[in-house]
Protein backbone atom coordinates (compact mmCIF):
# COMPACT_ATOMS: atom_id res chain seq x y z
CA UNK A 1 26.18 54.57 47.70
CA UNK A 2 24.34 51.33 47.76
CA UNK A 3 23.70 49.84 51.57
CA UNK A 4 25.38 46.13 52.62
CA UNK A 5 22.41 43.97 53.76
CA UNK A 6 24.19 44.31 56.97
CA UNK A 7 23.61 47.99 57.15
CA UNK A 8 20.04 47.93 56.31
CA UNK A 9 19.74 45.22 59.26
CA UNK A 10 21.30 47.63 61.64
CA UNK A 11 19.17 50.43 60.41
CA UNK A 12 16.03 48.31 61.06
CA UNK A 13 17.22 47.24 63.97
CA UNK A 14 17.77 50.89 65.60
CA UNK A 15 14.56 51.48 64.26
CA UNK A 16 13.02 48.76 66.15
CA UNK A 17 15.20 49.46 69.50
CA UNK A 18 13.24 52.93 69.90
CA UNK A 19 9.99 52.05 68.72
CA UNK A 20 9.64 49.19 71.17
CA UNK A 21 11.80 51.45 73.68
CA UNK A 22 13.95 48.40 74.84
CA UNK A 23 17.84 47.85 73.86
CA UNK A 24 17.25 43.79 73.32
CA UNK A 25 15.18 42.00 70.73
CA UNK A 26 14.41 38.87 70.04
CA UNK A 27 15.28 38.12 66.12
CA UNK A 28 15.26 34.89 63.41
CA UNK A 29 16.28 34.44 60.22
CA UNK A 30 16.50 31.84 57.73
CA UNK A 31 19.16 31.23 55.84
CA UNK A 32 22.39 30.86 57.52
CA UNK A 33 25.97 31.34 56.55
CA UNK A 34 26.57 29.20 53.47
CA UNK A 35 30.64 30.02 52.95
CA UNK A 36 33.54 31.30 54.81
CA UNK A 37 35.12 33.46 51.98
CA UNK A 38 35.37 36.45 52.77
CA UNK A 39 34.38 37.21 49.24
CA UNK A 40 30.81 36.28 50.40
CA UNK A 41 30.37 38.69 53.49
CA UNK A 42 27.67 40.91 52.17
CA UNK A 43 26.25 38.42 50.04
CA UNK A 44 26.05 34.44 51.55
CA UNK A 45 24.29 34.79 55.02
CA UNK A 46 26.36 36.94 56.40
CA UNK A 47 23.37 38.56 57.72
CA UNK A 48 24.20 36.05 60.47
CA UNK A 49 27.21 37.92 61.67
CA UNK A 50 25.28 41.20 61.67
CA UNK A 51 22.50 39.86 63.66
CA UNK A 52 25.12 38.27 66.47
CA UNK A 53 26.47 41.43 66.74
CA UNK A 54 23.74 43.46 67.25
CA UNK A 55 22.96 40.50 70.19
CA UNK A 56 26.38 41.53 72.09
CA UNK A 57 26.22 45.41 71.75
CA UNK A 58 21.96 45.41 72.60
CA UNK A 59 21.67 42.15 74.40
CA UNK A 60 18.55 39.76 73.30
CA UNK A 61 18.42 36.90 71.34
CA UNK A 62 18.96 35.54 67.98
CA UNK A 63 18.58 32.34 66.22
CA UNK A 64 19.47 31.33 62.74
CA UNK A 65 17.74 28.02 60.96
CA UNK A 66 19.50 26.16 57.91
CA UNK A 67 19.32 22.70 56.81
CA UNK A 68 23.22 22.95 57.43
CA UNK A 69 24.34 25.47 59.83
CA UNK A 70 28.38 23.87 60.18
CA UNK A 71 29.96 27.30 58.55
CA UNK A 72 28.01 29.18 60.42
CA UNK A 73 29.02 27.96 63.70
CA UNK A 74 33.08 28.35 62.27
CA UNK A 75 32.59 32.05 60.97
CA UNK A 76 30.78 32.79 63.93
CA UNK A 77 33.56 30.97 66.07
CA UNK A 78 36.59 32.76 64.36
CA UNK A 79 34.54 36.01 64.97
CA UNK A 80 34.22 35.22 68.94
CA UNK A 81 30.23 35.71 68.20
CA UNK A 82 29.36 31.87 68.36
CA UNK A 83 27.95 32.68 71.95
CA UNK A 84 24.96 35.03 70.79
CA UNK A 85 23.10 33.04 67.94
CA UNK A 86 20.96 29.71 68.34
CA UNK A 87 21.84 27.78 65.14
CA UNK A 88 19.39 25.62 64.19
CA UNK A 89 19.81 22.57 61.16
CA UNK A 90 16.55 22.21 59.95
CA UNK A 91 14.17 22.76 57.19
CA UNK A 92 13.10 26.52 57.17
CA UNK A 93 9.44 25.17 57.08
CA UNK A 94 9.43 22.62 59.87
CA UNK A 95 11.46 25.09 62.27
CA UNK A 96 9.11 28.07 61.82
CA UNK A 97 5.71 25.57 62.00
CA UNK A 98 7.42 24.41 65.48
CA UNK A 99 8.38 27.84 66.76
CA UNK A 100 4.32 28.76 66.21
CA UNK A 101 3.41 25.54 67.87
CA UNK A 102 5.52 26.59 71.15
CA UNK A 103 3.92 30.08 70.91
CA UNK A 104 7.47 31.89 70.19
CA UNK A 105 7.36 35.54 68.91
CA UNK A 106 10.21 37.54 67.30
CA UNK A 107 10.61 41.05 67.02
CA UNK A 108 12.69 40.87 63.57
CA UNK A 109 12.66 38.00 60.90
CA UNK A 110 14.56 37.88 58.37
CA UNK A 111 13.62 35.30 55.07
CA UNK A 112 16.67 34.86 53.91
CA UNK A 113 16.79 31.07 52.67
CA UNK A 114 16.92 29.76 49.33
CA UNK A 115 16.58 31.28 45.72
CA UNK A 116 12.28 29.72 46.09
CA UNK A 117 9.87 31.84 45.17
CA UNK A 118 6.93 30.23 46.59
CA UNK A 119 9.74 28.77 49.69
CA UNK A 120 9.55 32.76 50.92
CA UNK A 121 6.32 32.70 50.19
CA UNK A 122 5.48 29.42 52.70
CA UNK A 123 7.67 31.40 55.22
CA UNK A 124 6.09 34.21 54.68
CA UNK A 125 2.65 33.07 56.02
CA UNK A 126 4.11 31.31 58.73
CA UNK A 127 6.64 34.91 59.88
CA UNK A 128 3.69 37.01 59.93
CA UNK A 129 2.19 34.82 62.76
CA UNK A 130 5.09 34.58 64.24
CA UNK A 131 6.48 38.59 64.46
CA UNK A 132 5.80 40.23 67.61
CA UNK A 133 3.43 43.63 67.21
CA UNK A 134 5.39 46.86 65.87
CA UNK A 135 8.44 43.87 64.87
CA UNK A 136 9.86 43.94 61.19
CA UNK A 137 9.94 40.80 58.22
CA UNK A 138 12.39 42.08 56.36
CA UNK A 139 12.92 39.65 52.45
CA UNK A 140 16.35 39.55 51.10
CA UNK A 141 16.79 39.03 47.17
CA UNK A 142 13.75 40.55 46.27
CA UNK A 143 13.65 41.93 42.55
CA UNK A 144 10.12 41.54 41.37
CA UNK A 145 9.65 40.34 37.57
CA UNK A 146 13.21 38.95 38.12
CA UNK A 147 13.77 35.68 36.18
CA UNK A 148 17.36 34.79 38.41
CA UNK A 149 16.50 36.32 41.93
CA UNK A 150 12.85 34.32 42.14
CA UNK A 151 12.13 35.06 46.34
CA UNK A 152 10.17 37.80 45.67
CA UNK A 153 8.10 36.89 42.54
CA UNK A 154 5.11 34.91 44.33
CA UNK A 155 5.51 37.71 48.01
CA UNK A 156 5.94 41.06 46.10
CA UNK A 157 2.30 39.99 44.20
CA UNK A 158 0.63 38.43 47.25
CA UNK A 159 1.88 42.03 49.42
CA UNK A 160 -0.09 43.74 46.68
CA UNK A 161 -3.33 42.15 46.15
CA UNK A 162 -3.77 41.98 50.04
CA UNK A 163 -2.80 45.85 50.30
CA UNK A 164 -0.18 44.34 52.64
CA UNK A 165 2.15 48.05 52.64
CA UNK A 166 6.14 47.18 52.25
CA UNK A 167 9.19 49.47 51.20
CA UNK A 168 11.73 48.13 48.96
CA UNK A 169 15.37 48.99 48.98
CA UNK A 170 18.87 48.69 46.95
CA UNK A 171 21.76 46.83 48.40
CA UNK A 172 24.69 45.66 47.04
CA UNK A 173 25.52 41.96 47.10
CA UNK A 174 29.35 41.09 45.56
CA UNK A 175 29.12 43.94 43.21
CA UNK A 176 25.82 43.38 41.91
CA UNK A 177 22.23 45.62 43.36
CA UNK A 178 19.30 43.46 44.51
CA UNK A 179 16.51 44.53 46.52
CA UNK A 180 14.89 43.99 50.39
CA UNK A 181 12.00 43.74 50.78
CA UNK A 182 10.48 45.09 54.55
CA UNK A 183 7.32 45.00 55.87
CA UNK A 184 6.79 46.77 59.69
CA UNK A 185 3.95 45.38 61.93
């Protein structure tokens, strides 16, 4: 059986919780909650939801950047989690550039914004400055050579030629298979 993105976050994130041997991390993504239907859970941001949670069991911190973050903050509301994530409207770009201005460091980051190949790829550069030592970048939508699901197809190359090692896994996304990318620090 294929893993939910949300499972793979949880994995990762009990990975993280006893290799830094502390319950609360501190964890970003980009790419927010786009939709409310249900029909989008595992596929639209939800990631979001997963994150939150994992911010009320483990305690920590979590903030989420989108140019529009407005059904975020309702799904987040109607799932009484709207008190553990910092939403943040704003240009992926811009937000990550400030938070490495202001020093801030993140255990977990998760590049999860739009269908831009060389978008990820900007973010990229900027999340590897910005992940805390033994933290996790974990890419959503990653299916290298892909000609629909582009985030990957300028990060998967640039991984290689810089011997940059990653594992790649299967998830299901509204009854389709794409890929995540994750690189550990």
């Amino acid at each position: 059986m294929t893993a939910t993105l949300a499972d793979l976050i949880d994995t990762h994130l009990a990975t993280l919780r006893t290799r830094l041997e502390r319950n609360s991390l501190i964890t970003l993504e980009t790419g927010s909650i786009r939709s409310d239907q249900i029909r989008f859970r595992d596929g639209d941001g939800w990631s979001t939801v997963a994150l939150a949670t994992n911010v009320k069991v483990h305690g920590g911190r979590s903030t989420s950047v989108d140019l529009d973050t407005s059904v975020a903050s309702q799904v987040l509301s109607s799932n009484g989690l709207c008190d553990y994530v910092r939403l943040v409207d704003g240009h992926s770009i811009d937000k990550l550039s400030e938070y490495l201005m202001t020093g801030d460091k993140f255990d977990f980051i998760l590049l999860d914004s739009d269908n831009d190949a060389a978008l990820i790829l900007h973010e990229w550069y900027l999340a590897k400055r910005l992940i805390n030592p033994g933290g996790i970048i974990m890419i959503d939508d990653v299916e290298p050579g892909s000609k629909e699901v582009l985030k990957g197809n300028d990060l998967i190359p640039h991984l290689n030629l810089h011997k940059i090692p990653y594992s790649l896994h299967k998830r299901s996304k509204n009854r389709i298979t794409t890929g995540v990318a994750v690189v550990e620090f």
